[in-house]
Protein backbone atom coordinates (compact mmCIF):
# COMPACT_ATOMS: atom_id res chain seq x y z
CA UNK A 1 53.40 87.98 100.56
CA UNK A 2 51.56 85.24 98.34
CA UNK A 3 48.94 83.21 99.42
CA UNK A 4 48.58 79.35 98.08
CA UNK A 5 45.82 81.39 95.55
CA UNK A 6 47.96 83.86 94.20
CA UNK A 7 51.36 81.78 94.07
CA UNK A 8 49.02 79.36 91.56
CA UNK A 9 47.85 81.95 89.63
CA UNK A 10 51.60 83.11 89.17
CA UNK A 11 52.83 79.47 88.16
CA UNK A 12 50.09 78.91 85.62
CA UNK A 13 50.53 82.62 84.29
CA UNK A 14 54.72 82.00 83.83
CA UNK A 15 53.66 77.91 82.37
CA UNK A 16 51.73 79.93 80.01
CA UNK A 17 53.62 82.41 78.65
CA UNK A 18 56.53 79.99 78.30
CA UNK A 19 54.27 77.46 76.40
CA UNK A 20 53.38 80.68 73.95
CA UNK A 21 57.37 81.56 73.97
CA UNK A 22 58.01 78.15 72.74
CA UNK A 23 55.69 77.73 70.41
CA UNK A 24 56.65 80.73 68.50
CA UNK A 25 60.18 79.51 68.99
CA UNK A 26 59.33 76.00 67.56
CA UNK A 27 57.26 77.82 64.38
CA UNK A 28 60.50 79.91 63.90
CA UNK A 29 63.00 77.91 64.28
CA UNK A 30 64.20 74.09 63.52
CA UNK A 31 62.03 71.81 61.92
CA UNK A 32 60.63 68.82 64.50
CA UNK A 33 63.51 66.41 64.72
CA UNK A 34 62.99 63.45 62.79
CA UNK A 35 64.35 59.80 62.28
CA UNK A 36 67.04 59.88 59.50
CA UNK A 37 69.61 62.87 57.80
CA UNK A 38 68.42 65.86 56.75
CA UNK A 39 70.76 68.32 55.10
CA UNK A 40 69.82 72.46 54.58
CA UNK A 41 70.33 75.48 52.67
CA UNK A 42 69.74 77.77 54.70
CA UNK A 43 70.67 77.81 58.57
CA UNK A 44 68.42 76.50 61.07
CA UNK A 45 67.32 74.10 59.16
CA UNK A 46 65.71 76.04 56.29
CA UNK A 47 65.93 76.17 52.81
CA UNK A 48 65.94 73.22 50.13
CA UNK A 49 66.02 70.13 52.16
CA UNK A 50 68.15 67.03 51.13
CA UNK A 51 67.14 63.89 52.73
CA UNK A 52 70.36 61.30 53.45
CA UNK A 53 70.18 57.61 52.75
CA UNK A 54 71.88 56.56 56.06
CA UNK A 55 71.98 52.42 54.16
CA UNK A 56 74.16 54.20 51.83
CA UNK A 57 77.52 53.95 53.78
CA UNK A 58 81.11 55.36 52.50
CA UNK A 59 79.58 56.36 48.82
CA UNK A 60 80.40 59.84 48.57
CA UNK A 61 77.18 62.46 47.25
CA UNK A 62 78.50 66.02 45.83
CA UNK A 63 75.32 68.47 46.72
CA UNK A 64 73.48 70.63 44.05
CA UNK A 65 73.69 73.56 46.61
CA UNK A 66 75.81 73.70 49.89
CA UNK A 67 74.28 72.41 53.11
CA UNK A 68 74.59 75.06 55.42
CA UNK A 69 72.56 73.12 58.05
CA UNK A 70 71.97 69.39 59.36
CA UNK A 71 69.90 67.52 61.23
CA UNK A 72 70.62 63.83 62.34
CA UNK A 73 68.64 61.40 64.28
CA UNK A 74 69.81 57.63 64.12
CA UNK A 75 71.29 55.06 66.31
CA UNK A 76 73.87 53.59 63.46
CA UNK A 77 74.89 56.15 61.47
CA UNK A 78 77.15 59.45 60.84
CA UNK A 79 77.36 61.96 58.34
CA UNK A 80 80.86 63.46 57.47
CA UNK A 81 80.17 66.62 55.32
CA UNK A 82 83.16 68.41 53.18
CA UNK A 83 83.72 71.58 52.25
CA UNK A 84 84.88 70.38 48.54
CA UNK A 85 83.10 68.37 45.63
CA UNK A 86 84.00 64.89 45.94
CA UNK A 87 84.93 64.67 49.53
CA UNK A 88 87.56 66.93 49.22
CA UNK A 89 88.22 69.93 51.13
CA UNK A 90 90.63 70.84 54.63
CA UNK A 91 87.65 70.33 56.99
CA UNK A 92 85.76 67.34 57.06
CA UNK A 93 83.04 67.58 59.87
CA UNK A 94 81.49 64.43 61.32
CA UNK A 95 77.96 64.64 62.84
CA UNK A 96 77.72 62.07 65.21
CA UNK A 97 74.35 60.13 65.22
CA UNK A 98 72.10 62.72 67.34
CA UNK A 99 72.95 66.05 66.09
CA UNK A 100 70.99 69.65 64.89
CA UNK A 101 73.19 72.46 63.85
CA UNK A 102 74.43 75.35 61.56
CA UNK A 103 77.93 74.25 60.11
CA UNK A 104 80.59 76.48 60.27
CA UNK A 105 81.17 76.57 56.95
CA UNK A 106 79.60 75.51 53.53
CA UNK A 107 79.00 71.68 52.63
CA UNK A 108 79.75 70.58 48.87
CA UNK A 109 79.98 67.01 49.70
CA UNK A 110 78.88 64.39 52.41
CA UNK A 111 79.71 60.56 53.08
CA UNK A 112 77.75 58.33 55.87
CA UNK A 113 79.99 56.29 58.07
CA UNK A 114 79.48 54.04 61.00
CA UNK A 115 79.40 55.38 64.22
């Protein structure tokens, strides 16, 4: 059985070892969310970094490279990616205006719309 002692010891020994589990986590994974759009390279949020002007609604922007991840924090604003150059493609995916994930396929093209 534990006494008050031990059960403390326990709960700051498990609060610590999640704190280190996170941390490497955190240094591994996603960059700190952010205000704005972020498009990646790479997944997770790595890679060459494009950084969306969410002002900039309905223009379409053909990428350099494909986003392969995104990253959206903003209370107005949406980012629908495309599979194609100039907002072509068969599977337009919309972000919503709180959102951090791989895409399920390559983006050659994004548009910001309202949410």
């Amino acid at each position: 059985m534990f006494t008050p002692k031990a059960s403390a010891v326990a709960a700051a020994l498990v609060a610590a070892v999640i704190g280190l589990g996170a941390g490497s986590a955190q240094a591994a994974g996603w960059p700190p969310l952010q205000p704005g759009a972020h498009l990646y390279s790479g997944s997770g949020g790595s890679g060459a970094v494009t950084v969306v002007d969410l002002d900039d609604f309905g223009t379409c922007h053909t990428l350099s490279a494909p986003a392969r991840s995104v990253q959206v924090a903003s209370g107005a604003a949406s980012v629908v990616l495309y599979t194609g150059a100039g907002c072509t493609g068969d599977h337009p995916w919309a972000t919503g205006s709180l959102a951090q994930f791989d895409l399920p396929w390559p983006a050659l093209s994004y548009r910001v719309v309202p949410v």
